[in-house]
C-alpha atoms as a PDB file:
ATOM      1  CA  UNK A   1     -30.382  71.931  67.110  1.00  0.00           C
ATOM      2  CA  UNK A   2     -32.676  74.697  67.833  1.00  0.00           C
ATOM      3  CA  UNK A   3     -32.191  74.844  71.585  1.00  0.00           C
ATOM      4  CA  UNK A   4     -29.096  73.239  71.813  1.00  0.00           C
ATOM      5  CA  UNK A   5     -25.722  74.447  73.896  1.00  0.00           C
ATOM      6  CA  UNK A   6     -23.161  75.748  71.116  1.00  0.00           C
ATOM      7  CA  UNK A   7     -20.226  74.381  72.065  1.00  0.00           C
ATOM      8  CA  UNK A   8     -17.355  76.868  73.532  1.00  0.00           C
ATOM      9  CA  UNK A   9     -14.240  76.567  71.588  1.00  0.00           C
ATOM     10  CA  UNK A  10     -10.570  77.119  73.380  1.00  0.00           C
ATOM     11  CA  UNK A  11      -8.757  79.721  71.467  1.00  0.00           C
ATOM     12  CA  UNK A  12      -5.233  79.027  70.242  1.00  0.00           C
ATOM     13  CA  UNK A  13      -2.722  80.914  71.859  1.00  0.00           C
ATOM     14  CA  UNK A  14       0.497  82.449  69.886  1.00  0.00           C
ATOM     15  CA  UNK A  15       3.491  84.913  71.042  1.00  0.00           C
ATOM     16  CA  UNK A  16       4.987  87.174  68.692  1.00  0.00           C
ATOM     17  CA  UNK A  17       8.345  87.864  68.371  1.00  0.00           C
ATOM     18  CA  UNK A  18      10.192  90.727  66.684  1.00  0.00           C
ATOM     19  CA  UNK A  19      13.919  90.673  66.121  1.00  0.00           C
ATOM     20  CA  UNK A  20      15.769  94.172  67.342  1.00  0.00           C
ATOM     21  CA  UNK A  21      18.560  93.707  64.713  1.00  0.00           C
ATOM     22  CA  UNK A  22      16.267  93.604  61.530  1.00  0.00           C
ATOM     23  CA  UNK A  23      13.048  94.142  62.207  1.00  0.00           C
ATOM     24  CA  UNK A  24      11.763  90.741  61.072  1.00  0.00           C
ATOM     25  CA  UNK A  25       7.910  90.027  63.143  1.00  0.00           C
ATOM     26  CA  UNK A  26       7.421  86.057  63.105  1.00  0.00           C
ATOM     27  CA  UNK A  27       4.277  84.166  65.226  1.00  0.00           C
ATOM     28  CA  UNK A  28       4.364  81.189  66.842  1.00  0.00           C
ATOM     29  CA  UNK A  29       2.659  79.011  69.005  1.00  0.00           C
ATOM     30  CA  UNK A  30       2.746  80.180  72.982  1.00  0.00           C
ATOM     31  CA  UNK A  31       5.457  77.828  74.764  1.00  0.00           C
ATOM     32  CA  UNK A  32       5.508  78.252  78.707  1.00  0.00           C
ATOM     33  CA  UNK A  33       7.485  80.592  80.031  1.00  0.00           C
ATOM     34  CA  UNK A  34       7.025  83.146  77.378  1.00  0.00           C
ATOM     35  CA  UNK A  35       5.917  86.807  78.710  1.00  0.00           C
ATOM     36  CA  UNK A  36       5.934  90.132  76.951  1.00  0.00           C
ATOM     37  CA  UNK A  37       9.280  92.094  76.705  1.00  0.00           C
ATOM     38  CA  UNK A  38      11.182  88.377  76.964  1.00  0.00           C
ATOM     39  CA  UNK A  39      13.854  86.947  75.118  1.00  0.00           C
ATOM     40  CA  UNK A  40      12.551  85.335  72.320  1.00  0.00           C
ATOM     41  CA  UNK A  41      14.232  83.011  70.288  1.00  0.00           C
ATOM     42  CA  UNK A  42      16.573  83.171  67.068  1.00  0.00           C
ATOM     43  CA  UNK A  43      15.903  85.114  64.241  1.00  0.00           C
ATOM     44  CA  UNK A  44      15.217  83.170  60.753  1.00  0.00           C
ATOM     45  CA  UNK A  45      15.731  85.809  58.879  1.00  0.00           C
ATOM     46  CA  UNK A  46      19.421  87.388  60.333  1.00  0.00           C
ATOM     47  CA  UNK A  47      20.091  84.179  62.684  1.00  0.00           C
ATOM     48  CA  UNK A  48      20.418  87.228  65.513  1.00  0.00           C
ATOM     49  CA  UNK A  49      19.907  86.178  68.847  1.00  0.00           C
ATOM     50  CA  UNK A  50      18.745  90.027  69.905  1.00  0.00           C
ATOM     51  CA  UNK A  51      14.757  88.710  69.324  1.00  0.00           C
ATOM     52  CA  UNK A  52      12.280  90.146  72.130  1.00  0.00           C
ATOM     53  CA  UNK A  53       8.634  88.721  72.705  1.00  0.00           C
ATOM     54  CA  UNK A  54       6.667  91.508  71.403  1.00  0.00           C
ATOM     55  CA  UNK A  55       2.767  90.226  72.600  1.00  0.00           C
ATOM     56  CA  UNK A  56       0.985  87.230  73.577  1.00  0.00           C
ATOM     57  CA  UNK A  57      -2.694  86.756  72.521  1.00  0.00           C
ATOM     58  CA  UNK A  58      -5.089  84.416  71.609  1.00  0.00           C
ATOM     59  CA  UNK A  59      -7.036  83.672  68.050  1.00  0.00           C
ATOM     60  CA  UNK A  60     -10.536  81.926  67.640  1.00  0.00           C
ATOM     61  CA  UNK A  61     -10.596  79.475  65.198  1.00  0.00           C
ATOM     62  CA  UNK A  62     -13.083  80.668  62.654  1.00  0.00           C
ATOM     63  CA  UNK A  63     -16.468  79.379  62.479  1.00  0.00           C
ATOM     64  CA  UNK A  64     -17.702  76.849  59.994  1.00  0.00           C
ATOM     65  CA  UNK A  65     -21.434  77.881  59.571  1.00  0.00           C
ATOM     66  CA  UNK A  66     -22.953  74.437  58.358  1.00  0.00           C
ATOM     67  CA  UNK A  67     -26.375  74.306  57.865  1.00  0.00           C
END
């Protein structure tokens, strides 16, 4: 493939979460409907419902250089 196209891969999209009561960051995948500064969704960690939706960004996968 000397010439070839590369082919464009999506990235994944997650939303981060941190809890207000104790601190506790988790990641997950984006769901629709979730925007920065949102309520987010229960806490594993404390089972407090005071979570807030901290950022939403995208990852590349990472590249598999075969040769």
């Amino acid at each position: 493939m000397l010439f070839g196209k590369k082919k464009e891969v999506a990235p994944e999209i997650y939303t981060e979460e941190t809890c207000k009561s104790c601190g506790e960051k988790t990641k997950r995948r984006f769901e629709d409907g979730d925007y920065v500064f949102g309520a987010g969704v229960q806490c594993k960690k404390c089972s407090s419902s005071n979570t807030l939706v901290t950022a939403v960004y995208g990852e590349y996968p990472p590249e598999s250089n075969k040769s």
